[in-house]
C-alpha atoms as a PDB file:
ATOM      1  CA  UNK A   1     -33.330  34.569 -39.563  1.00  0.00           C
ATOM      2  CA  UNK A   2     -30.849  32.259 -37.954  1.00  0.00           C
ATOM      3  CA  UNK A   3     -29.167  32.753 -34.651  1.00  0.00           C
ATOM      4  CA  UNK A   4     -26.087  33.197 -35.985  1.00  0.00           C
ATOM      5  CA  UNK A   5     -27.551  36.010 -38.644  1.00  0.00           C
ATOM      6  CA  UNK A   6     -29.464  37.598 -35.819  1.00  0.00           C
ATOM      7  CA  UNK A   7     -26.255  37.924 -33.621  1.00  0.00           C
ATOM      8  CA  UNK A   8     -23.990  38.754 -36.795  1.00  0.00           C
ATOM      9  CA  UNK A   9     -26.574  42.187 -37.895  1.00  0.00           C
ATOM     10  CA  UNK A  10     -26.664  43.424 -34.277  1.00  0.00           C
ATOM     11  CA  UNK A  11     -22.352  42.812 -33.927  1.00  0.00           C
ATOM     12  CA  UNK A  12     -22.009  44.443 -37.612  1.00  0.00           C
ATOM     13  CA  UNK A  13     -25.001  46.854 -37.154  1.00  0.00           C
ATOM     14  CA  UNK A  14     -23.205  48.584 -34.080  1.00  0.00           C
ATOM     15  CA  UNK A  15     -19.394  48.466 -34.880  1.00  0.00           C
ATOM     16  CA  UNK A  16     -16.705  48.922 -32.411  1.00  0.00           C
ATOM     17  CA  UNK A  17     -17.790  49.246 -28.904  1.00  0.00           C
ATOM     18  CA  UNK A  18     -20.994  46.649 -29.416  1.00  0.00           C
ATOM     19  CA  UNK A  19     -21.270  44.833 -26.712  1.00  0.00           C
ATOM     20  CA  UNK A  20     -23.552  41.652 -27.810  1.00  0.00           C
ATOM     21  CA  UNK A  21     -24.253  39.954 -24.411  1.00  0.00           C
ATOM     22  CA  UNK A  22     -25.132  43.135 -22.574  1.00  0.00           C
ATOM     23  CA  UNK A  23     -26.843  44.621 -25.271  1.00  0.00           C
ATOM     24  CA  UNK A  24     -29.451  42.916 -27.413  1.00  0.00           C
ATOM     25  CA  UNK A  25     -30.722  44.377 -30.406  1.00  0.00           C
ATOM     26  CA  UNK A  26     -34.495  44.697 -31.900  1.00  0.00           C
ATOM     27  CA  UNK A  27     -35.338  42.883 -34.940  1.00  0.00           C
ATOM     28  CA  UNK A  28     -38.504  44.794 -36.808  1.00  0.00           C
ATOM     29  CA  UNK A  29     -39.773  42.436 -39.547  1.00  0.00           C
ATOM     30  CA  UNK A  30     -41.849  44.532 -42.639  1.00  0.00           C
ATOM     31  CA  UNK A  31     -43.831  42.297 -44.118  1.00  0.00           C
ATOM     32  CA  UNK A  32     -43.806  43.906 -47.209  1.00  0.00           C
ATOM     33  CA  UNK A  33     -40.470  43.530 -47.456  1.00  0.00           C
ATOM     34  CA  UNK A  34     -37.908  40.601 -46.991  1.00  0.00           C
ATOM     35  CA  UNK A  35     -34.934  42.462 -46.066  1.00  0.00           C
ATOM     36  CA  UNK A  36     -34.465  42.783 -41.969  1.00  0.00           C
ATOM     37  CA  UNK A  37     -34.238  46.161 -39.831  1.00  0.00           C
ATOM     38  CA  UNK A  38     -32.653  46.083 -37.041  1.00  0.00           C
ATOM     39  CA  UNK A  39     -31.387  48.602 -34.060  1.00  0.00           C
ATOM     40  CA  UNK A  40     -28.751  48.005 -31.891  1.00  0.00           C
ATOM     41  CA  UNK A  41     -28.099  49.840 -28.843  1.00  0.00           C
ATOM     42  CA  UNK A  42     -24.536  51.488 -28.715  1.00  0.00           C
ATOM     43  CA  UNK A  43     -22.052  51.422 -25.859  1.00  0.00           C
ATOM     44  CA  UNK A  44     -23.414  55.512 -25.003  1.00  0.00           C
ATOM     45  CA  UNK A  45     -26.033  56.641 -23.307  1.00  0.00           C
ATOM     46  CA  UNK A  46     -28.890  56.572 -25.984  1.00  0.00           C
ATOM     47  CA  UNK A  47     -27.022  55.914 -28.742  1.00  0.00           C
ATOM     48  CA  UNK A  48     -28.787  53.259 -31.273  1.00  0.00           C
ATOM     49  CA  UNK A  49     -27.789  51.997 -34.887  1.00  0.00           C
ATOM     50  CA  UNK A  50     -30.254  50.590 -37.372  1.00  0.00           C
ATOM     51  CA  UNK A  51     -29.722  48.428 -40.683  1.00  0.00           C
ATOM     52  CA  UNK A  52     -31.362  46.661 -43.141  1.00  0.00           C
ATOM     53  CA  UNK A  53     -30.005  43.065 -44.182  1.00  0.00           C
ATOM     54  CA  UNK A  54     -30.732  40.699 -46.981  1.00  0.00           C
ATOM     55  CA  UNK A  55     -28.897  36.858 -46.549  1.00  0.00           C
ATOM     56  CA  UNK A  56     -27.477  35.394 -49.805  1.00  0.00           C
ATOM     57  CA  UNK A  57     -29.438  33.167 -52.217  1.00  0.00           C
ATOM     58  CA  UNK A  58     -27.380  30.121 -50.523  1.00  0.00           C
ATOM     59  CA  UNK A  59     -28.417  27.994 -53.756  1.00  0.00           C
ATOM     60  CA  UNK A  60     -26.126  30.481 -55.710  1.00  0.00           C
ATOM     61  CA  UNK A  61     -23.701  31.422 -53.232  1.00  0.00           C
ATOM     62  CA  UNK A  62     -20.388  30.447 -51.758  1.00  0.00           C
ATOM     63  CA  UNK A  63     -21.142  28.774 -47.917  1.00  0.00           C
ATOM     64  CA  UNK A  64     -19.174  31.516 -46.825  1.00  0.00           C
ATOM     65  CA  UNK A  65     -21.077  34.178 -48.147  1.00  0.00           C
ATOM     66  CA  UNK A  66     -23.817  35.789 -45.625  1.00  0.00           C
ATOM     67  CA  UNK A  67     -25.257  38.621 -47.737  1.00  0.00           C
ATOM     68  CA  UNK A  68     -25.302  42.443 -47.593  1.00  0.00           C
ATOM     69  CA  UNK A  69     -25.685  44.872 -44.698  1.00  0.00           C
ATOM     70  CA  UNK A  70     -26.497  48.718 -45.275  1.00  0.00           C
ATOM     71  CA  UNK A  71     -26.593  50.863 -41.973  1.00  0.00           C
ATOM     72  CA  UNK A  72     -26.447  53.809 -40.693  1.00  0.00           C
ATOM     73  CA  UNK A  73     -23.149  55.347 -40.182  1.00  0.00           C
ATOM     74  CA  UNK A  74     -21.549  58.697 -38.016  1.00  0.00           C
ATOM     75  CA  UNK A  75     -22.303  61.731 -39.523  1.00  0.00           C
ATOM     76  CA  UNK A  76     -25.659  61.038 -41.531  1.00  0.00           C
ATOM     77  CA  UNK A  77     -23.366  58.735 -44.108  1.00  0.00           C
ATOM     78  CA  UNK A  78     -24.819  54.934 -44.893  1.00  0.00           C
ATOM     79  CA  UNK A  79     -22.767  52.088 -44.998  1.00  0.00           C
ATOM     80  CA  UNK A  80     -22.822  48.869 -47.653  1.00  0.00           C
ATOM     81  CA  UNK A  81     -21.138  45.863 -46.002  1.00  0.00           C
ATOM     82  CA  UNK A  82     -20.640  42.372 -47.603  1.00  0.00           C
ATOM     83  CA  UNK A  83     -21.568  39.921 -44.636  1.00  0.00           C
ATOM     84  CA  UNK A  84     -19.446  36.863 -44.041  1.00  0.00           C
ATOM     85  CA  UNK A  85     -19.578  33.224 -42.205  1.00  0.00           C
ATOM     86  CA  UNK A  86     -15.105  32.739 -42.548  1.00  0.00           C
ATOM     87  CA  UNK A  87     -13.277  36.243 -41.473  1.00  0.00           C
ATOM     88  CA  UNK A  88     -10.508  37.565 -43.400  1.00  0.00           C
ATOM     89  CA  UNK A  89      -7.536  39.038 -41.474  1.00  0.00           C
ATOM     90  CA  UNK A  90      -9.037  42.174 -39.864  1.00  0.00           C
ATOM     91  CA  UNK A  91      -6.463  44.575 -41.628  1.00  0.00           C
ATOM     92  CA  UNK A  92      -7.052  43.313 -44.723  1.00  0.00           C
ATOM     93  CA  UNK A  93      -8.358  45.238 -48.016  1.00  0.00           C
ATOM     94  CA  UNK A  94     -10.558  42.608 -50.077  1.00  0.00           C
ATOM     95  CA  UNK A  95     -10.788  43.795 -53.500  1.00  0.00           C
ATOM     96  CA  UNK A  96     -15.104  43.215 -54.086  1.00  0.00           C
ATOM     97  CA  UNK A  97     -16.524  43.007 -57.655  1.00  0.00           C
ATOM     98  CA  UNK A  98     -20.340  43.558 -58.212  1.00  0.00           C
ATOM     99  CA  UNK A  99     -22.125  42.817 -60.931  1.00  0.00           C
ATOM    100  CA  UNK A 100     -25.660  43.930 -60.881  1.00  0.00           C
ATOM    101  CA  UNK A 101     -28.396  42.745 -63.644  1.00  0.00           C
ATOM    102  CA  UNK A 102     -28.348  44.790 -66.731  1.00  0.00           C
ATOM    103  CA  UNK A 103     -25.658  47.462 -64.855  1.00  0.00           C
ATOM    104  CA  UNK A 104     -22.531  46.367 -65.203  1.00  0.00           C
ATOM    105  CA  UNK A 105     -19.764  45.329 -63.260  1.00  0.00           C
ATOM    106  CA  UNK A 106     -17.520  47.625 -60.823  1.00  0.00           C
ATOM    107  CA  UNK A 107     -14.303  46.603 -58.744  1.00  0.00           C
ATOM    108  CA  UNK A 108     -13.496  48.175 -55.427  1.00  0.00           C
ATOM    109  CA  UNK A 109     -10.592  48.087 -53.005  1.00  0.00           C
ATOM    110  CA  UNK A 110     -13.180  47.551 -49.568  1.00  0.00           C
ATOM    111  CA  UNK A 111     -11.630  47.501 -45.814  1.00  0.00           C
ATOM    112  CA  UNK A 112     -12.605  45.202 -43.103  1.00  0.00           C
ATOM    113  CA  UNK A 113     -15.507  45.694 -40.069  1.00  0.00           C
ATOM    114  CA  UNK A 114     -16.554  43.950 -37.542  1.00  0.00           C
ATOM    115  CA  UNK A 115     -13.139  41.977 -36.688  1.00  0.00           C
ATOM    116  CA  UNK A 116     -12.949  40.725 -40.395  1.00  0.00           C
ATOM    117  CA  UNK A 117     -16.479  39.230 -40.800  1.00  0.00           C
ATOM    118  CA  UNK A 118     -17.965  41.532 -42.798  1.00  0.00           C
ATOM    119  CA  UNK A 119     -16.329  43.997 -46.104  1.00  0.00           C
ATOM    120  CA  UNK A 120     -16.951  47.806 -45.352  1.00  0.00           C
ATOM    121  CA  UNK A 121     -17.872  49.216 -49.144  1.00  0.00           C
ATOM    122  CA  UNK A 122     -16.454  52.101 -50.342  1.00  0.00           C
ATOM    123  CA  UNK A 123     -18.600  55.168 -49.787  1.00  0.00           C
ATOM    124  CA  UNK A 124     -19.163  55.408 -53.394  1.00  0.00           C
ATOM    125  CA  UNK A 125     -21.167  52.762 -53.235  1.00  0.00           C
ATOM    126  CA  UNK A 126     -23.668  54.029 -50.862  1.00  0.00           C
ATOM    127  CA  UNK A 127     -25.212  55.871 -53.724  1.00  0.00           C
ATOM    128  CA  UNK A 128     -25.579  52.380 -55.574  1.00  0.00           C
ATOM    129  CA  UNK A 129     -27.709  51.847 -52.458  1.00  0.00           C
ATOM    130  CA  UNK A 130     -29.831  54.884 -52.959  1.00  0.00           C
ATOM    131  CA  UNK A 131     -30.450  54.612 -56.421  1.00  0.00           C
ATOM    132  CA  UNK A 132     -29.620  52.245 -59.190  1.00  0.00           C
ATOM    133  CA  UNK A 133     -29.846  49.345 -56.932  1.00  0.00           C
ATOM    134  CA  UNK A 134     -33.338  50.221 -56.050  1.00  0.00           C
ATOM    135  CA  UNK A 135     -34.154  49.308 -59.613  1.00  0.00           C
ATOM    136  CA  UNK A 136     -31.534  45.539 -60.153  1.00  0.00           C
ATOM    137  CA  UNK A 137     -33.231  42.564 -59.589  1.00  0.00           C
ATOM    138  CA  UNK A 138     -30.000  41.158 -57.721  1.00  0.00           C
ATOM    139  CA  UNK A 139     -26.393  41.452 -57.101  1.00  0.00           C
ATOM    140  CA  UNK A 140     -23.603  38.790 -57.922  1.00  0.00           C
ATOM    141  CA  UNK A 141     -20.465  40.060 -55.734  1.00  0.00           C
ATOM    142  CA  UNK A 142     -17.161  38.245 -55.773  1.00  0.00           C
ATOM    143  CA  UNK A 143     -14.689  39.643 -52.507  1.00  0.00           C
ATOM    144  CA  UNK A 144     -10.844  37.921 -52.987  1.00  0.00           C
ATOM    145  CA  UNK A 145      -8.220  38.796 -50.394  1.00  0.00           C
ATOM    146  CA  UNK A 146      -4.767  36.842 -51.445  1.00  0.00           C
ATOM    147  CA  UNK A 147      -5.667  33.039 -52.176  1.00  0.00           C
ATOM    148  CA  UNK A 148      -9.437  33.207 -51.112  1.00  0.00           C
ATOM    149  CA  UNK A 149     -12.502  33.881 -53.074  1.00  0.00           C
ATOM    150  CA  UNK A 150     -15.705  34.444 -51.737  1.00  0.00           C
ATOM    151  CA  UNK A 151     -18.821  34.194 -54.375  1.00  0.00           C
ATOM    152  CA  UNK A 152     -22.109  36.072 -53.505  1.00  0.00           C
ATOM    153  CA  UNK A 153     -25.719  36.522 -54.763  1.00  0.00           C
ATOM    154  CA  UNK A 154     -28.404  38.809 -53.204  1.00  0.00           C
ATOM    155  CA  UNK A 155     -31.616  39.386 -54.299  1.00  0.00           C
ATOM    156  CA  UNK A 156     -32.395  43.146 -53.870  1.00  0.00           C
ATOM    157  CA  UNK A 157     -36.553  42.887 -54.185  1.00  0.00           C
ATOM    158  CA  UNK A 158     -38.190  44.746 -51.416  1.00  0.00           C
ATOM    159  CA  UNK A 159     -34.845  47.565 -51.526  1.00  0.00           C
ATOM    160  CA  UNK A 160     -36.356  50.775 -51.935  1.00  0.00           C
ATOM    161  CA  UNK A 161     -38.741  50.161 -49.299  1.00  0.00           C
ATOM    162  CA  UNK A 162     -36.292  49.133 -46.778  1.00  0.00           C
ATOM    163  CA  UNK A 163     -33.768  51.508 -47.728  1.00  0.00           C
ATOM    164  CA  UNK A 164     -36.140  54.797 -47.025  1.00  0.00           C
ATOM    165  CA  UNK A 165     -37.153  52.930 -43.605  1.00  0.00           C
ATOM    166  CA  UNK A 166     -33.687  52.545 -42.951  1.00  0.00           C
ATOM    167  CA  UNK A 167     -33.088  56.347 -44.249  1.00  0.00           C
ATOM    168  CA  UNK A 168     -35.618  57.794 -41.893  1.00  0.00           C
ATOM    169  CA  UNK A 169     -34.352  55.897 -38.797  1.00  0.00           C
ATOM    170  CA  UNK A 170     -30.832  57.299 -39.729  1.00  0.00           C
ATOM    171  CA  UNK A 171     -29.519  60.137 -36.670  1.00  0.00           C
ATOM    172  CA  UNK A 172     -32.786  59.120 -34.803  1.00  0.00           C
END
């Protein structure tokens, strides 16, 4: 994992109040498994995030496209985030196609995290996460915001593995 990846998941991983400098994250490889976990220490006493990650297949993918981000979030919910390399406008609401592998395709309006360098998901698609995706040998996912369009693929081998290690580190 690149520097720039590294320091991306632990700035994404966290949200507002991350403090990158003062707080370095863990990176946990599974060597079963090619997607990353990570926990970052929040800004409060105690307070950690985790994530899994997966970067792009960059021979199929946009330069601008990082890959996808699921993490804990408040209240026992889990996030889906499209990573980025080029920010959009931090106010700005991306609509994201994804087209999985024998599943269809599905449009969302998504908002922006992480000062516009990575696409919060809808919750909705946190159950993509949990299930169906679990079974799709990859993702293509398209995120346009005015003029710009940002082309994607992730491979999701290794998912439900990471996923339930991500699940049980969830509130911990």
């Amino acid at each position: 994992m690149s520097i720039l990846s590294l320091a991306l998941t632990g700035w994404l991983l966290a949200g507002p109040g991350y403090d990158p400098p003062g707080r370095p994250f863990i990176e946990i490889a599974n060597p079963s498994s090619i997607w990353k976990f990570a926990r970052a220490q929040g800004s409060k006493e105690g307070e950690s995030f985790a994530s899994i990650s997966k970067t792009a297949e960059t021979m199929q993918s946009d330069p601008e496209f990082a890959g996808l981000i699921v993490r804990c979030a408040p209240k026992g919910k889990i996030d889906v985030l499209v990573a980025l390399i080029r920010p959009f406008p931090p106010r700005s609401h991306p609509r994201v196609t994804i087209s999985s592998t024998g599943g269809g395709t599905q449009t969302f309006e998504a908002s922006m995290a992480a000062a516009g360098a990575a696409v919060l998901l809808p919750d909705e698609v946190s159950a993509f996460a949990a299930g169906k995706w679990q079974t799709t040998p990859s993702l293509s996912v398209v995120v346009k915001e005015s003029d710009t369009e940002i082309k994607g693929v992730v491979v999701l081998n290794g998912l439900r593995e990471a996923y339930n290690s991500l699940a049980a580190s969830c509130g911990q």
